[in-house]
N, C-alpha and C. Protein backbone atom coordinates (compact mmCIF):
# COMPACT_ATOMS: atom_id res chain seq x y z
N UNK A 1 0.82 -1.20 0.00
CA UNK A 1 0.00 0.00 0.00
C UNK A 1 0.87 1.26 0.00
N UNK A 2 1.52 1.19 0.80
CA UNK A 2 2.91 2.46 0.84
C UNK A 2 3.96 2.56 -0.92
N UNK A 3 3.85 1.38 -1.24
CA UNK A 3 4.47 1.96 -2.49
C UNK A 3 3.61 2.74 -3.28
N UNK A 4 2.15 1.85 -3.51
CA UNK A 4 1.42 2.09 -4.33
C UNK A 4 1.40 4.07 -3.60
N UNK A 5 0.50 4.05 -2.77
CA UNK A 5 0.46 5.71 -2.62
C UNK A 5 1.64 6.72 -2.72
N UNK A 6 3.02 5.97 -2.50
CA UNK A 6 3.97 7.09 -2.61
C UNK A 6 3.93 7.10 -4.76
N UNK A 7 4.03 6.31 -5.01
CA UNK A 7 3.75 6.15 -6.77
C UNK A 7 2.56 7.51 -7.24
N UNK A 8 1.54 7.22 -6.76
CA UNK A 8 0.72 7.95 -7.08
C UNK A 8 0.49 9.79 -7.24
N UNK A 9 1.45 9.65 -5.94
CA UNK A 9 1.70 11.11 -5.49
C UNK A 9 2.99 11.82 -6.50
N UNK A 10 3.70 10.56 -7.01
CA UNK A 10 4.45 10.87 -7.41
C UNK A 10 3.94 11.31 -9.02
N UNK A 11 3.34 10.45 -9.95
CA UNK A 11 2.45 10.88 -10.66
C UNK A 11 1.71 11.73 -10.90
N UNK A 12 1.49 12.37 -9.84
CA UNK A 12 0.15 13.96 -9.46
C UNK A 12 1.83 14.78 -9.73
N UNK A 13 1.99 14.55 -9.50
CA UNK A 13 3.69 15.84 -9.51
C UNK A 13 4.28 16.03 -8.54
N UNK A 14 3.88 15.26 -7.04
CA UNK A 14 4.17 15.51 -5.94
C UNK A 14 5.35 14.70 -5.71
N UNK A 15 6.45 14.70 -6.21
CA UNK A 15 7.77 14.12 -5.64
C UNK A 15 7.99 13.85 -4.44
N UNK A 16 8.60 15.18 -4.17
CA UNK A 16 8.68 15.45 -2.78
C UNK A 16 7.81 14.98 -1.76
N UNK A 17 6.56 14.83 -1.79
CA UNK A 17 5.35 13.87 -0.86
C UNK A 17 5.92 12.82 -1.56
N UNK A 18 5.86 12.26 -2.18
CA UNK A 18 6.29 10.81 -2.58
C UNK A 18 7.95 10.31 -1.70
N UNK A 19 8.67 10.94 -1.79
CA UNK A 19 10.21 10.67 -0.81
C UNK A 19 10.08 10.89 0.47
N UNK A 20 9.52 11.77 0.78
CA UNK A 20 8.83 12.00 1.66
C UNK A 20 8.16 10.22 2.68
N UNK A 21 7.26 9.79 1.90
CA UNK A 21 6.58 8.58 2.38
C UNK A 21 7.83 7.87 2.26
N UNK A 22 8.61 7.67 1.26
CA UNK A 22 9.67 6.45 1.44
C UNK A 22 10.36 6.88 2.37
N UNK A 23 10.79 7.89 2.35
CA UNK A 23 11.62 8.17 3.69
C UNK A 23 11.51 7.72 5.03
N UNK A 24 10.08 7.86 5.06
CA UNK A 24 9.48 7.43 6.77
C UNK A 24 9.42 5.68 7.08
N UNK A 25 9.49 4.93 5.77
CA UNK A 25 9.46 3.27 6.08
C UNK A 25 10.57 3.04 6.02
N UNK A 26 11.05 1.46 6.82
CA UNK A 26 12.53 1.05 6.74
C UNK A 26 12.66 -0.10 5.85
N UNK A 27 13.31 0.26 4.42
CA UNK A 27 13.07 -0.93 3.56
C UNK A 27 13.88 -1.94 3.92
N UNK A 28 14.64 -2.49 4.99
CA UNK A 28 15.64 -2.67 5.23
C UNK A 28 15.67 -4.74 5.00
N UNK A 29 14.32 -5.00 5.51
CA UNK A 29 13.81 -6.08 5.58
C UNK A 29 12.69 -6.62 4.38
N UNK A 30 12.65 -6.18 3.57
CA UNK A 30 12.18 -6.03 1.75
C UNK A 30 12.66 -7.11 1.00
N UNK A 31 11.51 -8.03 0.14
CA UNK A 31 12.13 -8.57 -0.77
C UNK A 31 12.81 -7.66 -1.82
N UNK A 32 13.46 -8.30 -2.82
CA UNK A 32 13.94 -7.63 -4.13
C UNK A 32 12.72 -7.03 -4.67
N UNK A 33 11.93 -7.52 -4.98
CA UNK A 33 10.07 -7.10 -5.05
C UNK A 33 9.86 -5.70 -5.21
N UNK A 34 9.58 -5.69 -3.83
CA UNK A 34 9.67 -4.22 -2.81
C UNK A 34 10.76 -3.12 -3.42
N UNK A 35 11.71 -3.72 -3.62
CA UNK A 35 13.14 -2.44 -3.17
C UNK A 35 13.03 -2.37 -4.80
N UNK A 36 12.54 -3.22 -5.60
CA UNK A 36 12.88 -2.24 -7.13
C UNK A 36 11.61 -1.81 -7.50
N UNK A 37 10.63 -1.61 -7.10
CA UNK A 37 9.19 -0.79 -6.94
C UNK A 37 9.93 0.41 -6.33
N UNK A 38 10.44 0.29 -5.02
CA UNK A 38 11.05 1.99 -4.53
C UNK A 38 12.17 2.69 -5.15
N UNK A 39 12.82 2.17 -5.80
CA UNK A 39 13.96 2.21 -6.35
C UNK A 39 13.55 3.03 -8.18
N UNK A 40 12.00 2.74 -8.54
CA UNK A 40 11.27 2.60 -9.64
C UNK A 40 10.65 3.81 -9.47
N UNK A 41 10.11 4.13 -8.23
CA UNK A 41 9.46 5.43 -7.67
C UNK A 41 10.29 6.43 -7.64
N UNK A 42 11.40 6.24 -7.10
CA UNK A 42 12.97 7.29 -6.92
C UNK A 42 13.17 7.63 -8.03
N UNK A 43 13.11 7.11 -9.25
CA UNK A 43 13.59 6.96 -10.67
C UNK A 43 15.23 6.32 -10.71
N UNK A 44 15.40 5.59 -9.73
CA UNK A 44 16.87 4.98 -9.73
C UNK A 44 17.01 3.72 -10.68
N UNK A 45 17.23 3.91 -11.76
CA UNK A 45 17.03 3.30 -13.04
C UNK A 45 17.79 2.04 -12.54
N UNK A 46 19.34 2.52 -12.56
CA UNK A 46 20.53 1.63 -11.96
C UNK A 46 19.95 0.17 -11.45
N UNK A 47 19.13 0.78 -9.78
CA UNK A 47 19.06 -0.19 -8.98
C UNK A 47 17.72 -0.71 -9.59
N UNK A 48 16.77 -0.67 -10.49
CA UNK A 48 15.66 -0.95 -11.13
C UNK A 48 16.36 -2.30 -11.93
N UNK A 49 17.80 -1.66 -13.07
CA UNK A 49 17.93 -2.65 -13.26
C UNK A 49 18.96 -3.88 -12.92
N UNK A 50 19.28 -3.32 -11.72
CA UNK A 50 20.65 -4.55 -11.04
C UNK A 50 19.73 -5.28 -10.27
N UNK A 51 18.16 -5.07 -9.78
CA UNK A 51 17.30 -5.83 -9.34
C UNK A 51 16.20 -6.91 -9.45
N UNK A 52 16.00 -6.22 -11.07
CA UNK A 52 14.65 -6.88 -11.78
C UNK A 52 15.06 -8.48 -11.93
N UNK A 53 16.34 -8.85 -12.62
CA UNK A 53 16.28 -10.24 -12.78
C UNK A 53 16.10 -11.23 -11.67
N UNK A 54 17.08 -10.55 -10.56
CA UNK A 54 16.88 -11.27 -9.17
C UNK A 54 16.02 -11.19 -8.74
N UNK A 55 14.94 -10.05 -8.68
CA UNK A 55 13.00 -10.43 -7.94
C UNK A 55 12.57 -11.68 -8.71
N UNK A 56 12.65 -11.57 -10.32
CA UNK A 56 11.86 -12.26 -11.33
C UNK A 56 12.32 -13.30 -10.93
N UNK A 57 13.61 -14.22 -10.82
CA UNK A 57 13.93 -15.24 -10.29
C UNK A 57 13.56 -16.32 -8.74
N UNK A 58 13.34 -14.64 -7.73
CA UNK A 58 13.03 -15.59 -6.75
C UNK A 58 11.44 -15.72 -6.71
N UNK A 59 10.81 -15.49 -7.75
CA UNK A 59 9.50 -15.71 -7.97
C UNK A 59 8.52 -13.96 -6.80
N UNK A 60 9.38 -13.47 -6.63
CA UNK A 60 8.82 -11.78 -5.91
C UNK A 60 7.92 -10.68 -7.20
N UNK A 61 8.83 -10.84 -8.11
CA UNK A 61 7.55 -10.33 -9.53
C UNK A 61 8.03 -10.85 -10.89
N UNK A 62 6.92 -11.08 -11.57
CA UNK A 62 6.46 -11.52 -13.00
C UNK A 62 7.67 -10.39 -13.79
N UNK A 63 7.74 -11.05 -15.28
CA UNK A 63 8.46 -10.51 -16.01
C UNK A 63 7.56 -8.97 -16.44
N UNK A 64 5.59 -9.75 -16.83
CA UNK A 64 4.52 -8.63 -17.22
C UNK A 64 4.68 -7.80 -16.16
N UNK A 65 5.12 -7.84 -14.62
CA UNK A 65 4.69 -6.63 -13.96
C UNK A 65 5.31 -5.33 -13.87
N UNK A 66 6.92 -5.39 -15.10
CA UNK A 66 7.78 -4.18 -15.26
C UNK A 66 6.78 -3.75 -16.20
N UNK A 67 6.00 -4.63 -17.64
CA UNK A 67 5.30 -4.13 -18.57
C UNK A 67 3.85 -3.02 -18.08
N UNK A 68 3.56 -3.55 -17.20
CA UNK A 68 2.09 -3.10 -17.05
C UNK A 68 2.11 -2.50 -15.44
N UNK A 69 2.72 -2.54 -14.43
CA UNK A 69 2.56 -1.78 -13.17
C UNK A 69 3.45 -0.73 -13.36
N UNK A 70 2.17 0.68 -12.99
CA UNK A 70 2.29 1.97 -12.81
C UNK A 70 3.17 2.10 -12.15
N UNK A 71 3.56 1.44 -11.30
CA UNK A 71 5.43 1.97 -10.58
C UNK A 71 6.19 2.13 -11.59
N UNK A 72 6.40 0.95 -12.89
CA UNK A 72 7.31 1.41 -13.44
C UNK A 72 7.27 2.04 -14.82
N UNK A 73 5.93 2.88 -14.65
CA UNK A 73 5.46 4.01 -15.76
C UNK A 73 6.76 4.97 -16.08
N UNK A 74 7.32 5.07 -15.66
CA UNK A 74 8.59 6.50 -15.82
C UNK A 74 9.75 5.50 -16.40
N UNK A 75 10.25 4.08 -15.76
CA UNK A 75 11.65 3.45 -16.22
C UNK A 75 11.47 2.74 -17.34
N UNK A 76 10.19 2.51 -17.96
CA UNK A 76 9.86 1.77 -19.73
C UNK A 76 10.29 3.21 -20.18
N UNK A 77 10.37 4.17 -20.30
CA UNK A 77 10.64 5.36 -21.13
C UNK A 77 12.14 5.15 -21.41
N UNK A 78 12.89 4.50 -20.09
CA UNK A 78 14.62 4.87 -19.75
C UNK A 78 15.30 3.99 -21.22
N UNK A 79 15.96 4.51 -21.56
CA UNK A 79 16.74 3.37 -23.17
C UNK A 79 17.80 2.49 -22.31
N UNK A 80 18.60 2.69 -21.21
CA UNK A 80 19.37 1.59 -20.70
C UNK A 80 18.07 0.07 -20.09
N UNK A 81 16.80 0.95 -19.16
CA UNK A 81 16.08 -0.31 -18.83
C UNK A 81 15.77 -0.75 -19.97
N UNK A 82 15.24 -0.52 -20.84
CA UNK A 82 14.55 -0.96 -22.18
C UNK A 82 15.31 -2.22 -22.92
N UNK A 83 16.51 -1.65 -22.76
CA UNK A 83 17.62 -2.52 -23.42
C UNK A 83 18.05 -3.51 -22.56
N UNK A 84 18.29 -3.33 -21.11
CA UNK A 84 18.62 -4.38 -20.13
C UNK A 84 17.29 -5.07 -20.07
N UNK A 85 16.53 -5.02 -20.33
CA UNK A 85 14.82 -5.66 -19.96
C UNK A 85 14.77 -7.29 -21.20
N UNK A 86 14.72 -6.08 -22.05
CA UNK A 86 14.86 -6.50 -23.57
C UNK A 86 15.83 -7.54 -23.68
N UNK A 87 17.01 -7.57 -23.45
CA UNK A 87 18.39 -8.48 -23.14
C UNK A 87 18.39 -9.27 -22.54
N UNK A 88 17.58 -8.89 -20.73
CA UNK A 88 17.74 -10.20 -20.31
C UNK A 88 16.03 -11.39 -20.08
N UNK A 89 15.34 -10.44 -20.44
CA UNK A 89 14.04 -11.39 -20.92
C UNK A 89 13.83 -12.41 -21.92
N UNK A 90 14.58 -11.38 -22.88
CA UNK A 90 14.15 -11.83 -24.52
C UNK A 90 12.73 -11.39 -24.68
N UNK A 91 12.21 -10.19 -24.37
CA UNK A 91 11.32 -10.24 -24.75
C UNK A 91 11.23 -8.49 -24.87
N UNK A 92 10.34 -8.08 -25.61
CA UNK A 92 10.11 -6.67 -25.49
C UNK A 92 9.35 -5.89 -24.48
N UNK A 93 9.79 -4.82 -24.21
CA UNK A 93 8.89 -3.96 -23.21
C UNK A 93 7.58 -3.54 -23.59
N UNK A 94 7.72 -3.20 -24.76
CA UNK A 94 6.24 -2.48 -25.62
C UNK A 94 6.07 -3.60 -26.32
N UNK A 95 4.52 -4.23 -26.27
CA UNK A 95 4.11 -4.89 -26.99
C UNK A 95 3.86 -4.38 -28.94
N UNK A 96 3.87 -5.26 -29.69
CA UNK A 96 3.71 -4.54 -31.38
C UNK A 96 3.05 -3.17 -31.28
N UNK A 97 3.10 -1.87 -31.49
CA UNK A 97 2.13 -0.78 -31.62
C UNK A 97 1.06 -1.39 -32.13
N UNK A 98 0.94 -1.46 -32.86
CA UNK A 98 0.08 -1.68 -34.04
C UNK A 98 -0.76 -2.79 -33.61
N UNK A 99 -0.72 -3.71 -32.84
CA UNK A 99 -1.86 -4.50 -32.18
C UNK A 99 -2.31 -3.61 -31.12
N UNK A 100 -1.49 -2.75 -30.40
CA UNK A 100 -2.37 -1.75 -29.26
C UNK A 100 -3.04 -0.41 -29.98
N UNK A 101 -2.50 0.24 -31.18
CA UNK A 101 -3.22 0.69 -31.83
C UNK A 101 -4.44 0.83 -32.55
N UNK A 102 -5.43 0.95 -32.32
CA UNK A 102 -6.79 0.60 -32.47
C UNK A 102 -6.98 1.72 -34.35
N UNK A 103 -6.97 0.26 -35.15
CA UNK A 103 -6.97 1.03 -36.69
C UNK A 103 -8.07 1.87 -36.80
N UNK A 104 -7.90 3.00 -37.49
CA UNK A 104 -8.66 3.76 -38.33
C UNK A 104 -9.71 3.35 -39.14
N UNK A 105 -10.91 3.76 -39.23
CA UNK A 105 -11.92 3.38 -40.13
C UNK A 105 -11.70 3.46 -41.21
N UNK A 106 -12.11 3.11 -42.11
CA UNK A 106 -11.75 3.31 -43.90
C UNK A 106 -12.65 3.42 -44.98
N UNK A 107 -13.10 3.57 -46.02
CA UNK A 107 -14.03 3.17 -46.85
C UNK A 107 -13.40 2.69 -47.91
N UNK A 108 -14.27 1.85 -48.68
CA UNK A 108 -14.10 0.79 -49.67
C UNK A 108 -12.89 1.26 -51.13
N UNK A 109 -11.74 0.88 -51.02
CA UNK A 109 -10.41 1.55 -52.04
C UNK A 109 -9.55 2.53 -51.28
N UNK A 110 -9.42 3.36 -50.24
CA UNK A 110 -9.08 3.80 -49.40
C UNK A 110 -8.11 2.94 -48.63
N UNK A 111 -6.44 3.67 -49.13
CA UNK A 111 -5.55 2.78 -48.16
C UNK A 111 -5.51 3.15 -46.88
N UNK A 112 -5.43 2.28 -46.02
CA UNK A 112 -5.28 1.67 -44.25
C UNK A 112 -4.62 3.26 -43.57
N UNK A 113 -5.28 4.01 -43.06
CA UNK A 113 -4.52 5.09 -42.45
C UNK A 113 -3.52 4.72 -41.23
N UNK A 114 -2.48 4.93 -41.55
CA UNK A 114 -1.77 5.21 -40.19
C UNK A 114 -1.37 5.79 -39.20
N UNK A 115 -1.55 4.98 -37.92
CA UNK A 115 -2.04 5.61 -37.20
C UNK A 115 -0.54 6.83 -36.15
N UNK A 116 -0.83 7.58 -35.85
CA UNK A 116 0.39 8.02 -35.24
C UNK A 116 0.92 7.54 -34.13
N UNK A 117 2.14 7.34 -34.41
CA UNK A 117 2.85 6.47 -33.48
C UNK A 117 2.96 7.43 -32.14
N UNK A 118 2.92 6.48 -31.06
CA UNK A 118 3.02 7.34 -29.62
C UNK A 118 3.69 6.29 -28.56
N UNK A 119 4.02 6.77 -27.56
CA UNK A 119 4.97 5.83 -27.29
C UNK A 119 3.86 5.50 -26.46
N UNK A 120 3.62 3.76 -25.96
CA UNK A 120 2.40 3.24 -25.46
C UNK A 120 3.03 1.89 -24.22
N UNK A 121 2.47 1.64 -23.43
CA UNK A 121 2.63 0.85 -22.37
C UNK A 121 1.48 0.01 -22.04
N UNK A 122 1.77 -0.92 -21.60
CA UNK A 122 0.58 -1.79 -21.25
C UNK A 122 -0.29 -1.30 -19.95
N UNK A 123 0.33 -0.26 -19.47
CA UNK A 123 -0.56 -0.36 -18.63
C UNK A 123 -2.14 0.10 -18.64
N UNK A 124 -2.78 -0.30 -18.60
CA UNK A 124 -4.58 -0.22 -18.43
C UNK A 124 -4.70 0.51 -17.36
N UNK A 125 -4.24 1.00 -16.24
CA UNK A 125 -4.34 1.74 -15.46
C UNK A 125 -4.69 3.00 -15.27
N UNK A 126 -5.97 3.57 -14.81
CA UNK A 126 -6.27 4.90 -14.89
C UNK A 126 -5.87 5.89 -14.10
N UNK A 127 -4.96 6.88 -14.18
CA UNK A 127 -4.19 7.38 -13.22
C UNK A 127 -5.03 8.97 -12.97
């Protein structure tokens, strides 16, 4: 619950309330889980990615939960996570655009409009 609300605040623009809340808990006793969610909130890319393989391993989080949890809305943007993600998954961060892209209508002889590319995340999350 404490990550999730310091995340949120952090999202509204409120940083500072967001470090703020981490500041006051002692992560000290944290799975890997935990500490690269706070680490994700901080924007500490580094420890985001010297952590992710070791949570994913001890079964603490899914490979989908860097893709799609709002903690790590800000480090899918980063080109080192992207590439360390990408590298040591084998798999991509952004799913195809173009299957999350919802096509354009058309009429009959009318080539397929395309759609403008934007940079897109799985997350479904309404912030």
């Amino acid at each position: 619950m404490v990550v999730k609300l310091e995340n949120s605040e952090k999202l509204r623009g409120n940083k500072d309330e967001a470090e703020k809340i981490l500041s006051s808990e002692d992560w000290s006793a944290v799975t890997d889980g935990f500490l690269v969610c706070v680490a994700a909130v901080r924007d500490d890319v580094q420890t985001v990615i010297r952590l992710m393989k070791p949570a994913v391993a001890a079964g603490h989080l899914k490979i989908d939960n860097f893709q799609d949890w709002p903690v790590f809305e800000k480090v899918r943007s980063d080109p080192a996570f992207v590439e360390t993600f990408e590298r040591e998954f084998n798999r991509r961060i952004v799913e195809d655009l173009e299957a999350l892209t919802p096509a354009k209508t058309r009429t009959k002889g009318e080539e397929e409009a395309k759609p403008d590319w934007q940079i897109l995340s799985n997350d479904k999350t309404v912030h």
